[in-house]
Protein backbone atom coordinates (compact mmCIF):
# COMPACT_ATOMS: atom_id res chain seq x y z
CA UNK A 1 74.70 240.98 108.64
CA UNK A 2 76.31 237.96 107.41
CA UNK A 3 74.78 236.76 103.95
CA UNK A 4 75.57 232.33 104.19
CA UNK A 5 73.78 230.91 103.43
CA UNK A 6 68.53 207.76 100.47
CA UNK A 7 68.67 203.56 97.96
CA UNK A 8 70.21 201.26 95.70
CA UNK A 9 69.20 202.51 92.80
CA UNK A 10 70.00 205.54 90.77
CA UNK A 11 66.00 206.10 89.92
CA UNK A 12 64.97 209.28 92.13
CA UNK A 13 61.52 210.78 92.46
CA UNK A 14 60.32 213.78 93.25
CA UNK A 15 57.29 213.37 95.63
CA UNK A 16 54.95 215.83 97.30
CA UNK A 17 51.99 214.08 99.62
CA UNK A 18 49.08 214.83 101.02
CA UNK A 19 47.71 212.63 103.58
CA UNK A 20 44.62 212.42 105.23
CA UNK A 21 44.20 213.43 109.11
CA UNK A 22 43.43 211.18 111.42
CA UNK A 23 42.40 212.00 115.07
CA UNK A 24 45.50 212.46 116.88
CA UNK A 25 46.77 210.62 120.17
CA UNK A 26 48.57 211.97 122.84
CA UNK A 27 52.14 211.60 122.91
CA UNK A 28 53.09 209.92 125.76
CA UNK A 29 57.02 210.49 126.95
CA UNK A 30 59.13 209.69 129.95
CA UNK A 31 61.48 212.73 131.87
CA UNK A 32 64.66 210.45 132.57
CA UNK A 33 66.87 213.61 133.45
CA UNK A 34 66.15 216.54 134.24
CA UNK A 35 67.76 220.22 135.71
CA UNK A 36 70.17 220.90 132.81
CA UNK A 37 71.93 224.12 131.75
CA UNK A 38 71.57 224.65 128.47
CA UNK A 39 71.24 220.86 127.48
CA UNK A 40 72.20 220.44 123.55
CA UNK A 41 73.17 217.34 121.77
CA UNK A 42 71.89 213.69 123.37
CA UNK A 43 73.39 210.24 121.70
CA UNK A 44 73.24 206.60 123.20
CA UNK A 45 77.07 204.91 124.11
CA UNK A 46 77.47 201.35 123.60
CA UNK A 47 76.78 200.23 126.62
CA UNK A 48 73.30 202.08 127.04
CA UNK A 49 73.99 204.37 129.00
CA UNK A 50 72.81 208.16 127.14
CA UNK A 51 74.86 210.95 127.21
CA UNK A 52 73.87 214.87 127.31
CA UNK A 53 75.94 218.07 126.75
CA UNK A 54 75.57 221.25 128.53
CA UNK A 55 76.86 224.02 127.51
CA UNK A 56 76.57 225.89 130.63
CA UNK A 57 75.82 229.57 131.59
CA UNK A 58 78.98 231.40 130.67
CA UNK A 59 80.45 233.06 133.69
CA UNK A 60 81.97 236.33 134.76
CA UNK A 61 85.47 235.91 133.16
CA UNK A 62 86.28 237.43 129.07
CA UNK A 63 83.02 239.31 127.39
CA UNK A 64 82.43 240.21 124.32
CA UNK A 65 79.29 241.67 122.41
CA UNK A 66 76.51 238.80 121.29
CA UNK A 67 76.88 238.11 117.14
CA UNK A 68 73.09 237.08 117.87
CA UNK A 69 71.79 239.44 120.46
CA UNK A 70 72.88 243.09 119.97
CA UNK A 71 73.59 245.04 123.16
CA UNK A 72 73.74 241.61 125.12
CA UNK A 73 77.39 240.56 126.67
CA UNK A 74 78.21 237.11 125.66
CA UNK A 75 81.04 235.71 128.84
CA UNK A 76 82.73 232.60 129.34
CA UNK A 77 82.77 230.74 132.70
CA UNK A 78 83.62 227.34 133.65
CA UNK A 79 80.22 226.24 133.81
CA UNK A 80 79.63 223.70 131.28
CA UNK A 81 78.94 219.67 132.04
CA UNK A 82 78.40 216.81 130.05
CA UNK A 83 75.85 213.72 132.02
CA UNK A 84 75.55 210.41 131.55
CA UNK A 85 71.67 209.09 132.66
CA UNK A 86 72.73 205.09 133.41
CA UNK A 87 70.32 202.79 135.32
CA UNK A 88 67.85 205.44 135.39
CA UNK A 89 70.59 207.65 137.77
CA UNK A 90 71.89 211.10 136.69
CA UNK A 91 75.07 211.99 136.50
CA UNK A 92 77.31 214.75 135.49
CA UNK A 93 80.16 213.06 135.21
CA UNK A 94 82.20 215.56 133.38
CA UNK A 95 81.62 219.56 134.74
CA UNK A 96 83.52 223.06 135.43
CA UNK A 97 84.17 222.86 131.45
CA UNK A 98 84.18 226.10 129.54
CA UNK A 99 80.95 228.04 128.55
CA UNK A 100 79.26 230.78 126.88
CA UNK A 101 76.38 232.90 127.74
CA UNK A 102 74.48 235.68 128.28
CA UNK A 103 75.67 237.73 131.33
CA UNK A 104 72.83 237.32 133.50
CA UNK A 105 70.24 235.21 131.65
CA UNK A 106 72.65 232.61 130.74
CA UNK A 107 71.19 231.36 127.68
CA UNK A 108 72.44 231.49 124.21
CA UNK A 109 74.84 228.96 126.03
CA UNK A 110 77.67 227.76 123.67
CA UNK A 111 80.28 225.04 125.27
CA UNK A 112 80.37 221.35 124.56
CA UNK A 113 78.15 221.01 121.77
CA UNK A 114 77.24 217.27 120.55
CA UNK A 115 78.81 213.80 121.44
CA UNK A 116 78.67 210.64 119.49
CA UNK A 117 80.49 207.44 118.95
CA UNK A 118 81.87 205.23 116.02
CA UNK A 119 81.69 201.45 115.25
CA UNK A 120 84.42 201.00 118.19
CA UNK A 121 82.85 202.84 120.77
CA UNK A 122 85.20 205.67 120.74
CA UNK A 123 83.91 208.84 121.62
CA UNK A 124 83.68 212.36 119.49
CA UNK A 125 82.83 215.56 121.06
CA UNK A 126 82.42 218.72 118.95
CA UNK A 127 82.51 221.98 121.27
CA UNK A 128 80.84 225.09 119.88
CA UNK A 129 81.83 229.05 119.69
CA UNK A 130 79.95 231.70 119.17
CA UNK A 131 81.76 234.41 116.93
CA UNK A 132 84.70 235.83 115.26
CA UNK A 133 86.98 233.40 116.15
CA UNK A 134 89.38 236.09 116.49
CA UNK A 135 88.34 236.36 120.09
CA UNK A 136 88.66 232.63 121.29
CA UNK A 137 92.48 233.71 122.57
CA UNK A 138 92.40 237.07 122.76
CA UNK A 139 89.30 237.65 124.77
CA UNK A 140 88.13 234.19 126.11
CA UNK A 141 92.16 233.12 126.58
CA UNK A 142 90.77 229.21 125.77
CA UNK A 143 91.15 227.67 122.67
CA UNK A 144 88.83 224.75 123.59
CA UNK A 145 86.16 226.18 121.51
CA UNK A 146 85.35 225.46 118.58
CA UNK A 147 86.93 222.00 118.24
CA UNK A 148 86.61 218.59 117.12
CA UNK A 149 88.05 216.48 119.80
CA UNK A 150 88.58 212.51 120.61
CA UNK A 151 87.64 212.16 124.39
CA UNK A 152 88.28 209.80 126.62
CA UNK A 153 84.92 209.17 128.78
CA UNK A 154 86.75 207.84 131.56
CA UNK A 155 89.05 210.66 132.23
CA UNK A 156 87.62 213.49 130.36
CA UNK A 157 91.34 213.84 128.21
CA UNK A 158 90.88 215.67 125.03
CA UNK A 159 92.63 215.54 122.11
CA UNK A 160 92.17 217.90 118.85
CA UNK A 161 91.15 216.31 115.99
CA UNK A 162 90.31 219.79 113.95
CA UNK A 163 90.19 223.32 114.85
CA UNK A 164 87.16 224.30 113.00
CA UNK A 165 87.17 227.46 113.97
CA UNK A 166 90.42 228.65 112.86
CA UNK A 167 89.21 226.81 109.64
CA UNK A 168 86.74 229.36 109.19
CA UNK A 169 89.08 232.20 110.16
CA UNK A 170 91.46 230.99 107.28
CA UNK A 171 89.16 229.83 104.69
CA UNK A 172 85.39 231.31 105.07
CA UNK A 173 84.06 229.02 102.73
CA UNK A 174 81.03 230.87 102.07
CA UNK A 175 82.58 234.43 101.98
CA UNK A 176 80.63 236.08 104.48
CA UNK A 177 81.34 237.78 108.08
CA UNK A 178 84.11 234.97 109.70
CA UNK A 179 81.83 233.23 112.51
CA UNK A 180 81.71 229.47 113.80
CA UNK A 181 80.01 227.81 115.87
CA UNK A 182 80.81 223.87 115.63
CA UNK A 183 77.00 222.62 116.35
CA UNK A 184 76.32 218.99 115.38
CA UNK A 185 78.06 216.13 115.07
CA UNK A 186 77.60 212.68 112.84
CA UNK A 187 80.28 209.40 112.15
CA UNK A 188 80.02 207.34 109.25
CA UNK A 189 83.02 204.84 108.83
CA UNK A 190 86.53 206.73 109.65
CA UNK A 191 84.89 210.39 109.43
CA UNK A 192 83.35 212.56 111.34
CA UNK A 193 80.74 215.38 109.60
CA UNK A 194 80.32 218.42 111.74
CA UNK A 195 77.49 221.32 111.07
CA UNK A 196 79.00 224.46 111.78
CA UNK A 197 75.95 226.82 112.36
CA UNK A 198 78.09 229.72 112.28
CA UNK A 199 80.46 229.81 109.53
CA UNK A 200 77.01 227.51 107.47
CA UNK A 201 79.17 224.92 106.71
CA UNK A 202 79.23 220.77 106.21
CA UNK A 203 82.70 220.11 107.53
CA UNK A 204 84.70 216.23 106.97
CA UNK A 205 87.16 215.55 109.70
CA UNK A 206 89.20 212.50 109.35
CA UNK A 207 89.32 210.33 112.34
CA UNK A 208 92.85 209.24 112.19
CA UNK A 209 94.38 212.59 112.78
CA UNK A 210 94.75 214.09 109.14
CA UNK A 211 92.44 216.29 109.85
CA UNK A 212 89.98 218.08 107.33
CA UNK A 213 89.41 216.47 104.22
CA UNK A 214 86.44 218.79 102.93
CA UNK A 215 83.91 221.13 103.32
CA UNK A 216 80.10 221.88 101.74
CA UNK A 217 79.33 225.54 101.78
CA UNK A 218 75.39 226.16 102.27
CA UNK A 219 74.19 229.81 100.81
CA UNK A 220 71.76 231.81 101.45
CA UNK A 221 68.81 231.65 99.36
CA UNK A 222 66.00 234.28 98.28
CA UNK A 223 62.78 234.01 100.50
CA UNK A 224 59.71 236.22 99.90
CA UNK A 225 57.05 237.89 102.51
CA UNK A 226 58.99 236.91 105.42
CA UNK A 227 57.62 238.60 108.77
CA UNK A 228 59.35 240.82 110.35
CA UNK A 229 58.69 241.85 114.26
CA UNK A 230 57.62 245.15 115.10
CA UNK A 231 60.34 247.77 114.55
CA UNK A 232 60.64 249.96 118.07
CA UNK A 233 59.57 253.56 116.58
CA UNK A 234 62.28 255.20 114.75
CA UNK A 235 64.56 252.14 114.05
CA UNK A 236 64.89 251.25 110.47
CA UNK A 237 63.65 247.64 108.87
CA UNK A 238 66.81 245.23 107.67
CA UNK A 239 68.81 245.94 104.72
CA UNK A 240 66.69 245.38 101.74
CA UNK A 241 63.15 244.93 103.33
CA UNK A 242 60.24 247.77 102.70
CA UNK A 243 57.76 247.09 104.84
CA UNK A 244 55.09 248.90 102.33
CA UNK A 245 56.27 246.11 99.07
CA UNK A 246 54.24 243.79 98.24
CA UNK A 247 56.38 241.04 98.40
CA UNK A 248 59.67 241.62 99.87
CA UNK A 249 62.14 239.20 98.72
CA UNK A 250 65.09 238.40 101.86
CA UNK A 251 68.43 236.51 101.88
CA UNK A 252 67.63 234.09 103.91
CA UNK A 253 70.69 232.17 106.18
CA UNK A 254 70.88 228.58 106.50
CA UNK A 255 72.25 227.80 109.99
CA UNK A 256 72.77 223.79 109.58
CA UNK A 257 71.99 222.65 113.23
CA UNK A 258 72.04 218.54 112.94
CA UNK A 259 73.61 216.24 110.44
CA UNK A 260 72.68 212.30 110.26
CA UNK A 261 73.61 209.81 107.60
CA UNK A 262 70.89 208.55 105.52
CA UNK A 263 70.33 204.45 104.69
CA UNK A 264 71.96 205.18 101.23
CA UNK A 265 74.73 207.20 103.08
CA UNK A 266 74.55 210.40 102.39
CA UNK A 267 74.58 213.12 104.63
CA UNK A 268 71.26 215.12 105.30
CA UNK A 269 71.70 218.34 106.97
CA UNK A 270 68.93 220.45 108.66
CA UNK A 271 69.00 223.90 108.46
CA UNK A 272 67.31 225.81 110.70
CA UNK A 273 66.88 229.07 108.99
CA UNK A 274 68.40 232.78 109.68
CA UNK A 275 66.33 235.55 111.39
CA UNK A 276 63.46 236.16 110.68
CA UNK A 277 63.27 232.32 110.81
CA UNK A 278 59.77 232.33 109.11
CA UNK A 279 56.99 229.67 109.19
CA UNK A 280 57.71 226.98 107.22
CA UNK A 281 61.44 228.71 105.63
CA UNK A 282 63.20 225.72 106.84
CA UNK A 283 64.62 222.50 104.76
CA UNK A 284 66.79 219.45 105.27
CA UNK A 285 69.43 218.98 102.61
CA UNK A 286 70.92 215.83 100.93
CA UNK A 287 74.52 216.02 100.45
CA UNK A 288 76.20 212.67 98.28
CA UNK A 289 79.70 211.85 97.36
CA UNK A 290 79.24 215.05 94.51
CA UNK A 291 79.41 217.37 97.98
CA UNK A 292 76.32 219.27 96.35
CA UNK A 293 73.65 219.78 98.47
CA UNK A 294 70.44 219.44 97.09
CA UNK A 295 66.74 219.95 98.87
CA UNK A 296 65.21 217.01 100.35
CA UNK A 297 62.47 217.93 102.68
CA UNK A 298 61.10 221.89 103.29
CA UNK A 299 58.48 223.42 104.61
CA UNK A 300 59.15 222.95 108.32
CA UNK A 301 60.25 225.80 110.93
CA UNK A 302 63.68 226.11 112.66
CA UNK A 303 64.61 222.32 112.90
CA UNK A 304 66.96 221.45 115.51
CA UNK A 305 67.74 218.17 114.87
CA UNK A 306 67.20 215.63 112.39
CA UNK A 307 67.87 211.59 112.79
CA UNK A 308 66.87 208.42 110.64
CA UNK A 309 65.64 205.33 112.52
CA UNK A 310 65.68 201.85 112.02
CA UNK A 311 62.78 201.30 109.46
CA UNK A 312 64.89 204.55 107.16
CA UNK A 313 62.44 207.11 108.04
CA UNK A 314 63.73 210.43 108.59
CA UNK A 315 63.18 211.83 111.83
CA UNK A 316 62.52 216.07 111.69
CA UNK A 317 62.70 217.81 115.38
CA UNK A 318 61.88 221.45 115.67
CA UNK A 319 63.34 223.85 117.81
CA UNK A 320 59.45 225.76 117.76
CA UNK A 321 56.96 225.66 115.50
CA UNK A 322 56.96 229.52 115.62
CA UNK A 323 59.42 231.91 114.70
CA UNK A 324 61.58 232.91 118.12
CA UNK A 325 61.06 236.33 118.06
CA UNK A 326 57.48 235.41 119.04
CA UNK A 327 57.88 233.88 122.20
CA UNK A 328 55.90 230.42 121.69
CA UNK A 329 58.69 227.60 122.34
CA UNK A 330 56.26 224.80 121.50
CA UNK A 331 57.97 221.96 119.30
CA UNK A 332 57.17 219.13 117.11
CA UNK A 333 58.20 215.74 115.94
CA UNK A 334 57.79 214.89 112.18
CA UNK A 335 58.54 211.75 110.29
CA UNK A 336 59.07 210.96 106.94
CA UNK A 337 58.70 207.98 105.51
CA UNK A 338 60.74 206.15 103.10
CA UNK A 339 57.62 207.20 100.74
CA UNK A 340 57.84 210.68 101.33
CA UNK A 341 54.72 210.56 103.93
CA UNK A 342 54.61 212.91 106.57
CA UNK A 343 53.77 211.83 109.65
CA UNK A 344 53.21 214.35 113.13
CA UNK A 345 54.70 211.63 115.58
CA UNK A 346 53.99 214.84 118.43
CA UNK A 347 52.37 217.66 118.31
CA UNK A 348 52.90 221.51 119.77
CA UNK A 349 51.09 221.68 123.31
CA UNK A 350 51.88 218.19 123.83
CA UNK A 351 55.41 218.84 126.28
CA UNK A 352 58.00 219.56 123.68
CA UNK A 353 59.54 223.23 123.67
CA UNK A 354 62.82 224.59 122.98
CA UNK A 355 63.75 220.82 121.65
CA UNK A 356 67.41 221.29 120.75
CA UNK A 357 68.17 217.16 119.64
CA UNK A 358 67.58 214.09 119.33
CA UNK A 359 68.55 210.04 119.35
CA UNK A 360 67.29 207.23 118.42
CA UNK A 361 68.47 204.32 120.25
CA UNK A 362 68.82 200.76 119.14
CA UNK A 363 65.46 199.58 120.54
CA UNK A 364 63.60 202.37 118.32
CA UNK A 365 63.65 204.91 121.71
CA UNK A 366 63.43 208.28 120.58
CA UNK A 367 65.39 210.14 122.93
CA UNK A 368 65.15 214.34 122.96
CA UNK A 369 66.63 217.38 124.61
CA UNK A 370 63.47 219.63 125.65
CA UNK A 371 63.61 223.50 127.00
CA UNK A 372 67.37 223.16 125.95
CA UNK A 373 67.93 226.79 125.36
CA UNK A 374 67.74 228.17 129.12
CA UNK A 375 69.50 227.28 132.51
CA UNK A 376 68.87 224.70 135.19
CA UNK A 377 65.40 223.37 133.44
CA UNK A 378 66.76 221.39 130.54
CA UNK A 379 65.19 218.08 130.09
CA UNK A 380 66.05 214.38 128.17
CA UNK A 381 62.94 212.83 127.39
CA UNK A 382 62.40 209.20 126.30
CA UNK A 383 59.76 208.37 123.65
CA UNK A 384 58.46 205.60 122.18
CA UNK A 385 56.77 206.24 118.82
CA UNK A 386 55.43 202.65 118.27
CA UNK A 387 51.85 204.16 118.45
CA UNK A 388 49.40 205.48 115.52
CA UNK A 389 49.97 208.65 115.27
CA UNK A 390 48.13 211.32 113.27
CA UNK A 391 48.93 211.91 109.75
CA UNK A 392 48.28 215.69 108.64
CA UNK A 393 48.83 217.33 105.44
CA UNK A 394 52.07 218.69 104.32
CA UNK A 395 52.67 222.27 104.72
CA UNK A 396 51.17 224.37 102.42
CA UNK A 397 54.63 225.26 101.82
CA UNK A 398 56.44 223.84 98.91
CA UNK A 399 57.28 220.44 99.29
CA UNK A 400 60.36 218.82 97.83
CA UNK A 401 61.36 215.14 98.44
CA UNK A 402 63.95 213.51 96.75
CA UNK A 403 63.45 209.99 97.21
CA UNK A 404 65.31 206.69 95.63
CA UNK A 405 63.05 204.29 93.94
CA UNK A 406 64.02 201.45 96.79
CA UNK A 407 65.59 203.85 99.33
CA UNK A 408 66.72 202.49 102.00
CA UNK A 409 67.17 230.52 121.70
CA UNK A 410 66.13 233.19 121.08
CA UNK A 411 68.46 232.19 118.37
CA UNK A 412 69.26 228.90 118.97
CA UNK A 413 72.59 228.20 116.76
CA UNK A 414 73.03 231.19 114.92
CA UNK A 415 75.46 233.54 116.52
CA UNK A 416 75.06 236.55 113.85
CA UNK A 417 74.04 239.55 114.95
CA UNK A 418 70.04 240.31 113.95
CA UNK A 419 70.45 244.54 112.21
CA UNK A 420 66.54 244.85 113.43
């Protein structure tokens, strides 16, 4: 098992707040596409219209075993589709791209991955893996994983702006088993910042053509009294766990699964946690022009996604509120403030599960991708947050929030094998 791992002044603080609950309102959210395979990343284009990636259900062509799911056949297909929902009309206006999945369940989809535009309106389109990347050409015989690409929305051309996963193949930043899987996207000015959940990596493309200009390793970190599901009788724990210890200390993966650039323009980066992926094990890191990532926010559980809206707070979407292995998909919304309060915008039992992204559009629309780990049920919901919602405390959790003065799937991304 592979060990990875906001503000105009230079005053930071380090906050941790408590805030009294209030009685909570319903969220109240609008289904304005629905029927998706797999649906992942969801971003606004300039004219409106939103845009969703699927990344299909594999297909009966190269297989190899799951990193993620052991004894599970991970096969590529041409199944994967990106829509466009435009005048309240669905479209997939792009499909029969590559996939993949699960043979059989198709889930633990991997394909075209997340889409967003710059200043100009050009589109970016990352497409994710899912392994050694050994096997792209040798087993899958299509090197259109893994990829950063420029496409053109009108004819679906792509052109290769880095291949990230032959990046990890050469370099491994973080020294651990090779494995990428390209998973979010972000653009700030004439770069493009890619989360590879795989390989754990914070990845600068440059826009022109030049084509990587860095990279920001993420590690894995110590975590203590992580549970552990029950071991089938005879099978031994994970490397390094005794179940009889009183507190058994884990290296615990990243697996950065969204990236968004922050009002003072850094990068934050969500990560969403390696198996076990315990309550409350998961953080979203700030990463400035140093290229050290430092904690910002923790104490949340598998986040997906993470976006800032207008007014600089920090949108936090999780994937579920409890660990995977458990079966409970239900998902929450978080904000945090510019102050460092935490806000529960919605709440688990309210309609989110499986939420795999999010958008925020220019009217302050929150748009999501709900049960986007699974075939033909993937949703985009459309939320509007301009409500009061309930304030709860923070996580019991250690809370870390670096703040300027005036600041401005199953496994759902990581494709490791689980030795459980």
């Amino acid at each position: 098992m592979k060990l990875k791992s906001f503000a105009l002044t230079l005053a930071s603080l380090c906050i941790g707040v408590i805030s009294v609950p209030r009685a909570a309102q319903a969220a109240t959210f609008s289904v304005i596409a629905d029927g998706l395979d797999n649906a992942r990343g969801v971003s606004v284009g300039p004219d409106g219209s939103i845009y969703v990636t699927e990344t299909g259900i594999g297909g009966d062509g190269g297989c190899i075993q799951s990193p993620s799911v052991q004894f599970a056949s991970l096969c590529s297909g041409n199944t994967a589709a990106i829509t466009r929902i435009r005048n309240g009309q669905q479209e997939r206006i792009f499909q029969d791209l590559p996939s993949l999945a699960l043979q059989g369940s198709g889930i633990e989809g991997a394909g075209p991955q997340d889409l967003k535009f710059d200043s100009l309106g050009n589109a970016y389109l990352v497409y994710g893996f899912a392994g050694d990347p050994t096997n792209r050409d040798t087993v899958f015989n299509d090197s259109t994983f893994g990829q950063l690409y420029n496409i053109d929305l009108n004819t679906g051309a792509l052109n290769s702006l880095a291949d990230l996963a032959q990046f990890e193949l050469f370099n491994n930043p973080d020294q651990g088993d090779v494995i990428s899987n390209p998973y979010a996207l972000a653009i700030q000015g004439d770069t493009a910042y890619v989360a590879d959940a795989g390989a754990n990596t914070l990845i600068s493309v440059a826009l022109d053509g030049s084509g990587i200009t860095g990279v920001v390793p993420f590690f894995s970190r110590p975590f203590e009294n992580a549970v552990f599901p029950e071991l089938p009788p005879g099978q031994e724990p994970p490397p390094g766990v005794d179940p009889n210890a009183p507190i058994n200390e884990i290296p615990l993966q990243p697996v950065p699964t969204g990236v968004a650039i922050g009002p003072d323009g850094a990068r934050y980066v969500s990560d969403f946690s390696g198996f076990p992926y315990p309550e409350g094990g998961s953080r979203v890191y700030r990463v400035g022009d140093d290229g050290i990532p430092t904690v910002f926010a923790d104490g949340f559980t598998q986040i997906g996604d993470l976006e800032f809206d207008q007014n600089g707070n920090l949108l936090v979407l999780q994937y579920a509120d409890k660990p995977a292995w458990q079966n409970d998909f239900a998902a929450s919304l978080f904000q945090v403030a510019p102050d460092g309060t935490r806000t529960t915008l919605i709440s688990a039992g309210e309609g989110l599960e499986s939420a795999t992204s999010l958008e925020v559009g220019l009217d302050g629309t929150i748009y999501i991708t709900n049960r986007g780990d699974r075939p033909s049920v993937g949703q985009v919901l459309s939320y509007n947050p301009n409500f009061v919602a309930a304030r709860v405390p923070e996580p019991t959790t250690v809370l870390g929030l670096i703040v300027a003065a005036t600041f401005g799937t199953t496994s759902l991304a990581k494709r490791k094998r689980i030795s459980h």
